[in-house]
Protein backbone atom coordinates (compact mmCIF):
# COMPACT_ATOMS: atom_id res chain seq x y z
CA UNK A 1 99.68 58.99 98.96
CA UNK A 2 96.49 61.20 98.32
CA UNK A 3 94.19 62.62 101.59
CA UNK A 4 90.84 62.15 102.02
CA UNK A 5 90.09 65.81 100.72
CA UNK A 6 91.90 65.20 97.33
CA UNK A 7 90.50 62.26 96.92
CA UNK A 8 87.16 63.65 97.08
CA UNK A 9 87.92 66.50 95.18
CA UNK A 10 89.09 64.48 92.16
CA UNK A 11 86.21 62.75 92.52
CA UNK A 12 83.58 65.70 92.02
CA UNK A 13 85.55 67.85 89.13
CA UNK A 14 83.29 67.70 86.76
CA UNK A 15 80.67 69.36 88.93
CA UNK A 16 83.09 72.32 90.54
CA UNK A 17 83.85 75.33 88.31
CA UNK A 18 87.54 75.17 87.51
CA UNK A 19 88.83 78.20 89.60
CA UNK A 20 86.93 76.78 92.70
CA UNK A 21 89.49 74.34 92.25
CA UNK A 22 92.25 76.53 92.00
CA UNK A 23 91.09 78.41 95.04
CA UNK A 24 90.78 75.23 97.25
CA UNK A 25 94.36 74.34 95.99
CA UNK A 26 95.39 77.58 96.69
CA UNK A 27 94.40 77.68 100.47
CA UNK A 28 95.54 73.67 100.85
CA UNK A 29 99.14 75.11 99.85
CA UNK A 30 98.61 78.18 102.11
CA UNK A 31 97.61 76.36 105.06
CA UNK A 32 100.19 73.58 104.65
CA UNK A 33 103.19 76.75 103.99
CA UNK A 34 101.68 78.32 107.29
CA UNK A 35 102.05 74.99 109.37
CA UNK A 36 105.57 74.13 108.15
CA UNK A 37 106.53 77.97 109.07
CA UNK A 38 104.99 77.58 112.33
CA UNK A 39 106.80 73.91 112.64
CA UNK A 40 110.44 75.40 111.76
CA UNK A 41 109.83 78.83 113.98
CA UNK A 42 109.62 75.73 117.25
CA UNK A 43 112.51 75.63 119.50
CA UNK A 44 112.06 72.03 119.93
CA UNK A 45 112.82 69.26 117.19
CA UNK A 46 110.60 67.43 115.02
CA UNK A 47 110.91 64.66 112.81
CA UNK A 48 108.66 61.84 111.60
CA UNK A 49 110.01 58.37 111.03
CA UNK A 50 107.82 55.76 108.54
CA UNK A 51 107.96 52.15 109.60
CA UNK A 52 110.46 51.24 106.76
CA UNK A 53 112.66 53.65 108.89
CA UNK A 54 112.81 56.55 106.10
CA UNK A 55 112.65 60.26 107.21
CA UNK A 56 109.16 61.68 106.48
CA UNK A 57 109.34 65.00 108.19
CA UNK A 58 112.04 67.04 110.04
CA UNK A 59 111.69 70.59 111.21
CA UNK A 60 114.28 73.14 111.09
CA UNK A 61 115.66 72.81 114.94
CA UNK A 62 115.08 68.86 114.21
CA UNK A 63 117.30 68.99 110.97
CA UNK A 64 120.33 71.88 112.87
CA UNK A 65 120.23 69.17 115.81
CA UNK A 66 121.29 66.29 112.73
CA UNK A 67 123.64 68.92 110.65
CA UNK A 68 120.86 68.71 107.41
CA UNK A 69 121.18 71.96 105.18
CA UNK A 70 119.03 71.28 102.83
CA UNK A 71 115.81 69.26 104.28
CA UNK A 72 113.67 68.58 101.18
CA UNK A 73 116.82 66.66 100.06
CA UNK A 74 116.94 63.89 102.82
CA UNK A 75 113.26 63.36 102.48
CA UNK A 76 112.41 59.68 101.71
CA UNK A 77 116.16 58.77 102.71
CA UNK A 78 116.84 56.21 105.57
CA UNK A 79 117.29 57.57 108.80
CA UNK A 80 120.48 55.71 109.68
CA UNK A 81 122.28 57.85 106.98
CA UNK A 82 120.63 61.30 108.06
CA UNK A 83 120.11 60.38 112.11
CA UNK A 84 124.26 59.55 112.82
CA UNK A 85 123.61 59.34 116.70
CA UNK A 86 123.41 55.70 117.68
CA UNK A 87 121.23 56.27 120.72
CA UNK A 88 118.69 58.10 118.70
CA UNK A 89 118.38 55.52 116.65
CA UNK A 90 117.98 52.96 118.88
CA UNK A 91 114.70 55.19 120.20
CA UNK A 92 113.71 54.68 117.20
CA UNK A 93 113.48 51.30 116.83
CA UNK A 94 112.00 50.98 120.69
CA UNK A 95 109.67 53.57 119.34
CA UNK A 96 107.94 50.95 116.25
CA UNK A 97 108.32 47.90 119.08
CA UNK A 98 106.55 49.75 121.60
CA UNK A 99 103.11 50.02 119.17
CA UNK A 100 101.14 52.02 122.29
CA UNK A 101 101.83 54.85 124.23
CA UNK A 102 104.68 57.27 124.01
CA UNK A 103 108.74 57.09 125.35
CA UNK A 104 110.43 59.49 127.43
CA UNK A 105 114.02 59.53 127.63
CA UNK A 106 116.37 61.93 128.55
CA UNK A 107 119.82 61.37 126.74
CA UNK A 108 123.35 62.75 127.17
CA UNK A 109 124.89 62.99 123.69
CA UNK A 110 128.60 63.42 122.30
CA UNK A 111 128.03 65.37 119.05
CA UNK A 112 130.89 66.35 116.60
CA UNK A 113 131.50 69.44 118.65
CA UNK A 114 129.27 69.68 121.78
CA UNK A 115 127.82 68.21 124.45
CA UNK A 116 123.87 68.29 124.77
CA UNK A 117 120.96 66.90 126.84
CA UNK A 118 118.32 65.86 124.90
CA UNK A 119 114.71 65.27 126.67
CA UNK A 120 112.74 62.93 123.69
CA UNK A 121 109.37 61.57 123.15
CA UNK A 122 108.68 59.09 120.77
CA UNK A 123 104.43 59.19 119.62
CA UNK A 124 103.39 56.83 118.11
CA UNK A 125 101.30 57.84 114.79
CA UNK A 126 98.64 55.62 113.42
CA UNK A 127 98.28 56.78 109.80
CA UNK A 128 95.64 56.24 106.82
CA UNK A 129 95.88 52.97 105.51
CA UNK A 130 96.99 51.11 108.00
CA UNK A 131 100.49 52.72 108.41
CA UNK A 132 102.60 53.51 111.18
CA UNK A 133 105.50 56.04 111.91
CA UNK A 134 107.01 57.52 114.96
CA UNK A 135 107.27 61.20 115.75
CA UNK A 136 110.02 62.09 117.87
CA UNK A 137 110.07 65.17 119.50
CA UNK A 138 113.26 66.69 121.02
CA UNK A 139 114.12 69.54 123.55
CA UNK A 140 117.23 70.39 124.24
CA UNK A 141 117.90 70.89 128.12
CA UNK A 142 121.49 71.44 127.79
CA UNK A 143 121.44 75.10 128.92
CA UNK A 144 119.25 74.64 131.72
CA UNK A 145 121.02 71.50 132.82
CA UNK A 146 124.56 73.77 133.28
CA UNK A 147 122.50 76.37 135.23
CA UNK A 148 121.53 73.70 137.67
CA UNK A 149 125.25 72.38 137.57
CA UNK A 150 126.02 75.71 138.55
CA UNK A 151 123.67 76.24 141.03
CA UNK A 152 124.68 72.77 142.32
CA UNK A 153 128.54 73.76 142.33
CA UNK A 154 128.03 77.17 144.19
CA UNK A 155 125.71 74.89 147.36
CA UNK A 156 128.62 72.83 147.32
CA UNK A 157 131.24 76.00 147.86
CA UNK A 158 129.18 77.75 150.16
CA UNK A 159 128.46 74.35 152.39
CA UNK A 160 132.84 73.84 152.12
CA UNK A 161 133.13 77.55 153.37
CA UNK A 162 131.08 76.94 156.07
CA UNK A 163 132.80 73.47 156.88
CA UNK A 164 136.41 75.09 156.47
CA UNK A 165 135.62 77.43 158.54
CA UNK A 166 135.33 75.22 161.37
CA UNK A 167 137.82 72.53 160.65
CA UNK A 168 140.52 75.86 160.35
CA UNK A 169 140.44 76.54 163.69
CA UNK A 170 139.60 72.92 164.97
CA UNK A 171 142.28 71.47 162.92
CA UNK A 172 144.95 74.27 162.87
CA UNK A 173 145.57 74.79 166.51
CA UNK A 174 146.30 70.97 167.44
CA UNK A 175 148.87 71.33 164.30
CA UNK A 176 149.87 74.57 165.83
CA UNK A 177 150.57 73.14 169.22
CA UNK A 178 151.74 70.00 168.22
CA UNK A 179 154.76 72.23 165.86
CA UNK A 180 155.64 73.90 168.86
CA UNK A 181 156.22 70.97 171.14
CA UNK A 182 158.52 69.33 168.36
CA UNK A 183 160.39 72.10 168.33
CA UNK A 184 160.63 72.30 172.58
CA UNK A 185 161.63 68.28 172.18
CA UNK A 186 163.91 68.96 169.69
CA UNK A 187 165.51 71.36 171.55
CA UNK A 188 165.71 69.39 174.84
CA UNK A 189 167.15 66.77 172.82
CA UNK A 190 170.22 68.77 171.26
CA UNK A 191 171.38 69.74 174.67
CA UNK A 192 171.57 65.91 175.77
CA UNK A 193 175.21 64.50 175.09
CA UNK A 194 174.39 61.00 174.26
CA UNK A 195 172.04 62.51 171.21
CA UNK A 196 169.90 59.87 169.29
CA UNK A 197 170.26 60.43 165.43
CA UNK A 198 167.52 57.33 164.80
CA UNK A 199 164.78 59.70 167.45
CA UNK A 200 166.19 63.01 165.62
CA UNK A 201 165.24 61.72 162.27
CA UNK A 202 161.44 60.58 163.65
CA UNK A 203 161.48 64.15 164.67
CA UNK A 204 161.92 65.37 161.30
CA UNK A 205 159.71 62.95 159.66
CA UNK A 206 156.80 64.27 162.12
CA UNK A 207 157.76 67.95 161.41
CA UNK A 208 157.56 67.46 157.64
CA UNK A 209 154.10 65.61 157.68
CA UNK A 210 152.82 68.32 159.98
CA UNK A 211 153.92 70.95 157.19
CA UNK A 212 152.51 68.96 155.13
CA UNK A 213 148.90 68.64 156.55
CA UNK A 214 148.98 72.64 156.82
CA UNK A 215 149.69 72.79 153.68
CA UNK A 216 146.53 70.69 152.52
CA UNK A 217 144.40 72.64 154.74
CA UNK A 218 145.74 75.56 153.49
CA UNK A 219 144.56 74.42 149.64
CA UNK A 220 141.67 73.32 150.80
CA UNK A 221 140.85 76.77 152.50
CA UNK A 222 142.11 78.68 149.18
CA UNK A 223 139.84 76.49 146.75
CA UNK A 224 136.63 76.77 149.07
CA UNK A 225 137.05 80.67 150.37
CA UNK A 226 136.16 83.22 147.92
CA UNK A 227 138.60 86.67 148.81
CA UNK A 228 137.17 89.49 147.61
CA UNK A 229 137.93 90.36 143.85
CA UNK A 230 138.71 94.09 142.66
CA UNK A 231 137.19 93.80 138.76
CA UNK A 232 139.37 96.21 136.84
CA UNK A 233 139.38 96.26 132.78
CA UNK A 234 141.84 94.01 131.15
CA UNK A 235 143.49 93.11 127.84
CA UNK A 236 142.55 89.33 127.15
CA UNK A 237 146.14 89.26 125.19
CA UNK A 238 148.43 91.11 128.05
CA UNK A 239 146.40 88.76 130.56
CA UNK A 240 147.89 86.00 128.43
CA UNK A 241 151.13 87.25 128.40
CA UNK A 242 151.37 88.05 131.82
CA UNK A 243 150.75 84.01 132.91
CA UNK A 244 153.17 82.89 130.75
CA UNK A 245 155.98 84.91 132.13
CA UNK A 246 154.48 83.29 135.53
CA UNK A 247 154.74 79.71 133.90
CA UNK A 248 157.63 79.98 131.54
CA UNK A 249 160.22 77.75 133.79
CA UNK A 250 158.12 75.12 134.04
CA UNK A 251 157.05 75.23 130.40
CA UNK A 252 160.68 75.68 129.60
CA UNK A 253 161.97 72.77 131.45
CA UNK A 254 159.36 70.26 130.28
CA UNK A 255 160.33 71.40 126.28
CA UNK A 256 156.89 72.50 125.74
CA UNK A 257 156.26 75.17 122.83
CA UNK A 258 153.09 77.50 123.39
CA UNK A 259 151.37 79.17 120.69
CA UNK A 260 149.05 81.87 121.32
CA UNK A 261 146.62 82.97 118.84
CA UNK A 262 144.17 85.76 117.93
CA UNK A 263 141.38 85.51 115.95
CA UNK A 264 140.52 88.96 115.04
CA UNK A 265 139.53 92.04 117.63
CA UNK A 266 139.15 90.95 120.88
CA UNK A 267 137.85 93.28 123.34
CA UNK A 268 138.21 94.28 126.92
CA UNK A 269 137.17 92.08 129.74
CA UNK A 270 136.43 92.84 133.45
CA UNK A 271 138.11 91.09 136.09
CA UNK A 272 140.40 90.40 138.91
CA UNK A 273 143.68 90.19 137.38
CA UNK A 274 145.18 87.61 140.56
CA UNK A 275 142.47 85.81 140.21
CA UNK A 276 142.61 85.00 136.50
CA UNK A 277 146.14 84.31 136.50
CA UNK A 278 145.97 81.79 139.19
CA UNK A 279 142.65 80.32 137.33
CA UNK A 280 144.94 80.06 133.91
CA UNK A 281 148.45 79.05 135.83
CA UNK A 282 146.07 75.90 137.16
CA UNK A 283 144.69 75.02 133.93
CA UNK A 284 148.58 75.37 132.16
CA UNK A 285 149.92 73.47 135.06
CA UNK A 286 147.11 70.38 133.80
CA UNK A 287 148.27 70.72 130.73
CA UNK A 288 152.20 70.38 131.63
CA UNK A 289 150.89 67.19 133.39
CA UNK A 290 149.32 65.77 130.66
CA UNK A 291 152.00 66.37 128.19
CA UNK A 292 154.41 64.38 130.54
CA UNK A 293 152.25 61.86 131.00
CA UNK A 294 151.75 61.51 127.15
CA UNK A 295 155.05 61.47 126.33
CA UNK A 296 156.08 58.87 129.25
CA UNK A 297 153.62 56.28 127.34
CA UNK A 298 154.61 57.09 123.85
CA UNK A 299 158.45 56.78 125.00
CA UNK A 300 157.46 53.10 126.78
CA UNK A 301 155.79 52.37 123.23
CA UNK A 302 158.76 53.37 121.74
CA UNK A 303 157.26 55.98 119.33
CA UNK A 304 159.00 58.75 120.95
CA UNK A 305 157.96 61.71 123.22
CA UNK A 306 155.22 63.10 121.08
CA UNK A 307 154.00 66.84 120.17
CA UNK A 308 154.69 68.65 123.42
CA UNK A 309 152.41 71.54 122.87
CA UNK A 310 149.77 74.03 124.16
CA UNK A 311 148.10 76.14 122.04
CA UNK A 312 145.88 79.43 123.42
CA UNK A 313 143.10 80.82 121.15
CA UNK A 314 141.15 83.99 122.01
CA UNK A 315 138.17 84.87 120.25
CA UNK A 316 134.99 86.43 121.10
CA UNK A 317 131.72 85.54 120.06
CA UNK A 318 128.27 86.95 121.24
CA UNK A 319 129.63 89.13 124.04
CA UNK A 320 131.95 86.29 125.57
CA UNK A 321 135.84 86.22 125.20
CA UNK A 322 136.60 82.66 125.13
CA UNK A 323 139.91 81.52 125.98
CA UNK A 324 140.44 78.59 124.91
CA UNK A 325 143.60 76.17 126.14
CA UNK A 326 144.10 73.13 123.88
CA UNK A 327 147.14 70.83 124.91
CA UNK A 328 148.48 67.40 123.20
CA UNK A 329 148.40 65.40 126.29
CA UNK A 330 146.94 62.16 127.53
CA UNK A 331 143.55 63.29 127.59
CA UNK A 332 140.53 62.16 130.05
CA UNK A 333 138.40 59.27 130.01
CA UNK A 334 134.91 59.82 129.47
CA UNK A 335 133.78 58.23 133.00
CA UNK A 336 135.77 60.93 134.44
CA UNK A 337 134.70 64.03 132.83
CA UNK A 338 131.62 64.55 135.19
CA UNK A 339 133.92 64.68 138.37
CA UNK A 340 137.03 66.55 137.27
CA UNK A 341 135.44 69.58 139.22
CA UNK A 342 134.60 67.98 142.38
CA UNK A 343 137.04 68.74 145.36
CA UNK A 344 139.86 66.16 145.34
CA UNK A 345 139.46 63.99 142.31
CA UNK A 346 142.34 63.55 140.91
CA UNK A 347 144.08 60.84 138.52
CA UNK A 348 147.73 62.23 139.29
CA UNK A 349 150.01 60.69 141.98
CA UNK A 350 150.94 63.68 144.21
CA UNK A 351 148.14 65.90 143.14
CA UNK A 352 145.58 67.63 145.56
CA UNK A 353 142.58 67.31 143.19
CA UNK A 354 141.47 71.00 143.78
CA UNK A 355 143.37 72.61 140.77
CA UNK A 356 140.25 72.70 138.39
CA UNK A 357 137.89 73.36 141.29
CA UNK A 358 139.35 76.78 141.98
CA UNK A 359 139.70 77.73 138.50
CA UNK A 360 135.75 76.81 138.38
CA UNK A 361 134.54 79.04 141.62
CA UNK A 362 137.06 81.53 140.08
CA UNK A 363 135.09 81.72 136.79
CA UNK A 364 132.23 81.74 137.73
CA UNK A 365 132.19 84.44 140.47
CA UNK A 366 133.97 86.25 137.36
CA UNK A 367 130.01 85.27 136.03
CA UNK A 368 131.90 83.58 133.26
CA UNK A 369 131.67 79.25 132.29
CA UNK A 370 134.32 76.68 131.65
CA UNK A 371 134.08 73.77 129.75
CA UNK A 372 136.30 70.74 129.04
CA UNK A 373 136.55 68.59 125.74
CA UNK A 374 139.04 65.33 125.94
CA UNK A 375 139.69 62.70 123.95
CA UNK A 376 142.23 60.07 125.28
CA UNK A 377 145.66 60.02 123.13
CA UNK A 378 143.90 63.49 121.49
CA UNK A 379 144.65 65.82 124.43
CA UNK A 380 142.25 68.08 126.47
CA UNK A 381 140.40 71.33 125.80
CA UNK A 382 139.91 73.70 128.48
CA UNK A 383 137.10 76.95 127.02
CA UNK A 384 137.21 79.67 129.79
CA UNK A 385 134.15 81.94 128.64
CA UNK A 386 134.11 85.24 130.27
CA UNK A 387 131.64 88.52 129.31
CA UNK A 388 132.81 91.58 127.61
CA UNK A 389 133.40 94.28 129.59
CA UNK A 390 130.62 97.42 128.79
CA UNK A 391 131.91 99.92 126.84
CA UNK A 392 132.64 103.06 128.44
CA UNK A 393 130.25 106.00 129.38
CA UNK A 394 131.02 108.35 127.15
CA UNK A 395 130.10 111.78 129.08
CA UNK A 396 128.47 114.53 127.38
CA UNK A 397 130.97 117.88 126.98
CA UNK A 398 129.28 120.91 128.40
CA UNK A 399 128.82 123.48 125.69
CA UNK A 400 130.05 126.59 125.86
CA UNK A 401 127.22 129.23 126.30
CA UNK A 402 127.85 132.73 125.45
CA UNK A 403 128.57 135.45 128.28
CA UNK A 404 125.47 136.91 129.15
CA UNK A 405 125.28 140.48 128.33
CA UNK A 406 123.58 143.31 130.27
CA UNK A 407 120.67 145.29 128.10
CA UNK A 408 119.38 148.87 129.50
């Protein structure tokens, strides 16, 4: 298809000197390089769709977001083989029904190995001769969106530290009081001669559910209070080591095989070592779970127990040390992914629901992020970023100056 300004050109050659030509060619192809290098240097995506749903135009971030190398090549090609993501192409087609006025949506997307939110317009582009495409411009909000899940998270802790607080001492003494006076009735009871075993046993059932309501207070009290952390340098590896010792019974008694790997140098972090252990024995502990449960549903399918397996990488990568904890258990479902941090969600019988919560306000006052990829029947991913620690000050060595001597 030829513009208006060719057109016109090729209609007046014979009456423009030849290198007038080349000159006006010249700063077409100059303007056109300068627009596609100020197109591709855009954070935000852009491609153009034609109506017969062929790619007409991507930019660089628009062609990263797809996985296109090469973008001259997929030029001309139908979007469905080039645009994989079946939401985006649904915009698409909403885009060439909806012949007036732009779409906004804002869409959650599962890539091959990430997560994003995508805020998208669709314009609608009313070309020469009477043809029509769709430009559909993408930013990605996936980095602010955490932030504000962060922000979001650390309201929530600081409005449960206020609330525990209170329920502590409201809730603790009656338990408090009401221990003791078992104990007095108890007592009063054993010194009777015609004892009741059926009334002793009550006793004991009230005892243990009173032990066991401290007990949930006292989780709930760990999870929401944030102690004081003493940030020392560690070794990402010895850190490693040092959890597993904690954890090796339990690994050892559900037959579970752990494989730790390195991937090259990785440096020094800084960090409460209690802290992190308890963070990483809560996220192993997960893992044990989901192994068991795994293996339970692949024994009732009679296709035996299964890979029972957990396998720790550490690498770093742009001044992070990611730990990352990848088991071959039951995995999550994808409606529960958003709430496996909140306080007391939990899909376990028996479990308090504040294991992942802790390791999260653990993190993050460690100003570190954690992440979770699960497929169900593929097993869970747990990434535990946390920064570098600085390198040391290296202080200067005073130089030795020469003795002063005394001149006459």
């Amino acid at each position: 298809m030829k513009s208006s300004f060719l057109s016109r050109l090729l209609d007046h050659t014979e009456k423009i000197d030849k290198q007038q030509v080349v000159d006006y060619l010249v700063e077409v192809a100059e303007e056109r390089d300068l627009l596609r290098f100020i197109f591709d240097s855009m954070m935000e995506g852009m491609a153009v769709i034609g109506s017969d749903m062929t790619v007409s135009y991507l930019n660089r971030a628009a062609a990263d977001l797809f996985g296109v190398e090469d973008i001259d090549e997929v030029l001309g090609k139908p979007a469905q083989r080039i645009i994989r993501n079946r939401r985006i192409l649904q915009l698409c087609e909403e885009g060439f029904h909806a012949l007036e006025g732009n779409l906004h949506r804002e869409l959650f997307l599962r890539m091959e190995d990430r997560e994003i939110y995508l805020e998208t317009n669709v314009v609608p582009l009313h070309l020469p001769r009477n043809e029509f495409a769709i430009l559909l411009l993408f930013v990605d909000r996936t980095e602010e969106r955490r932030v504000e899940e962060r922000l979001r998270h650390a309201e929530k802790l600081a409005s449960l530290s206020t609330l525990t607080a209170g329920m502590s001492h409201e809730i603790r003494n009656p338990l408090n009081s009401l221990s003791i006076h078992l104990q007095l009735l108890r007592r009063k009871l054993r010194r009777r001669e015609d004892q009741d075993g059926e009334t002793m046993e009550i006793l004991g059932v009230l005892e243990n559910e009173i032990k066991r309501l401290n007990n949930v207070l006292t989780s709930f009290l760990n999870a929401a209070r944030s102690d004081a952390a003493s940030f020392i340098r560690l070794s990402p590896r010895s850190l490693i080591t040092d959890t597993l010792a904690l954890m090796r019974p339990d690994l050892e008694n559900e037959g579970i095989e752990v494989i730790v790997h390195e991937e090259g140098e990785v440096p020094e972090i800084r960090g409460d070592p209690v802290q992190l252990k308890q963070a990483f024995i809560n996220i192993l502990k997960n893992a044990v779970d989901a192994i068991k449960e795994a293996s339970q549903t692949l024994l009732e399918e009679g296709r035996g127990p299964g890979e029972r397996r957990v396998t720790i990488t550490l690498v770093s990568e742009e001044g992070q040390v990611n730990f990352i904890f990848t088991d071959t258990g039951a995995g999550i479902l994808d409606s529960d992914m958003q709430k496996v941090f909140e306080p007391y969600f939990t899909t376990r019988e028996g479990g308090t629901g504040l294991g992942l919560m802790i390791v999260s306000r653990i993190v993050h006052e460690h100003h570190g992020d954690v992440n979770i990829r699960s497929r169900i029947g593929q097993g869970t991913q747990v990434i535990v970023s946390l920064p570098m620690a600085p390198e040391p000050t290296k202080l200067l060595e005073h130089a030795a100056f020469p003795a002063a001597t005394e001149t006459e």
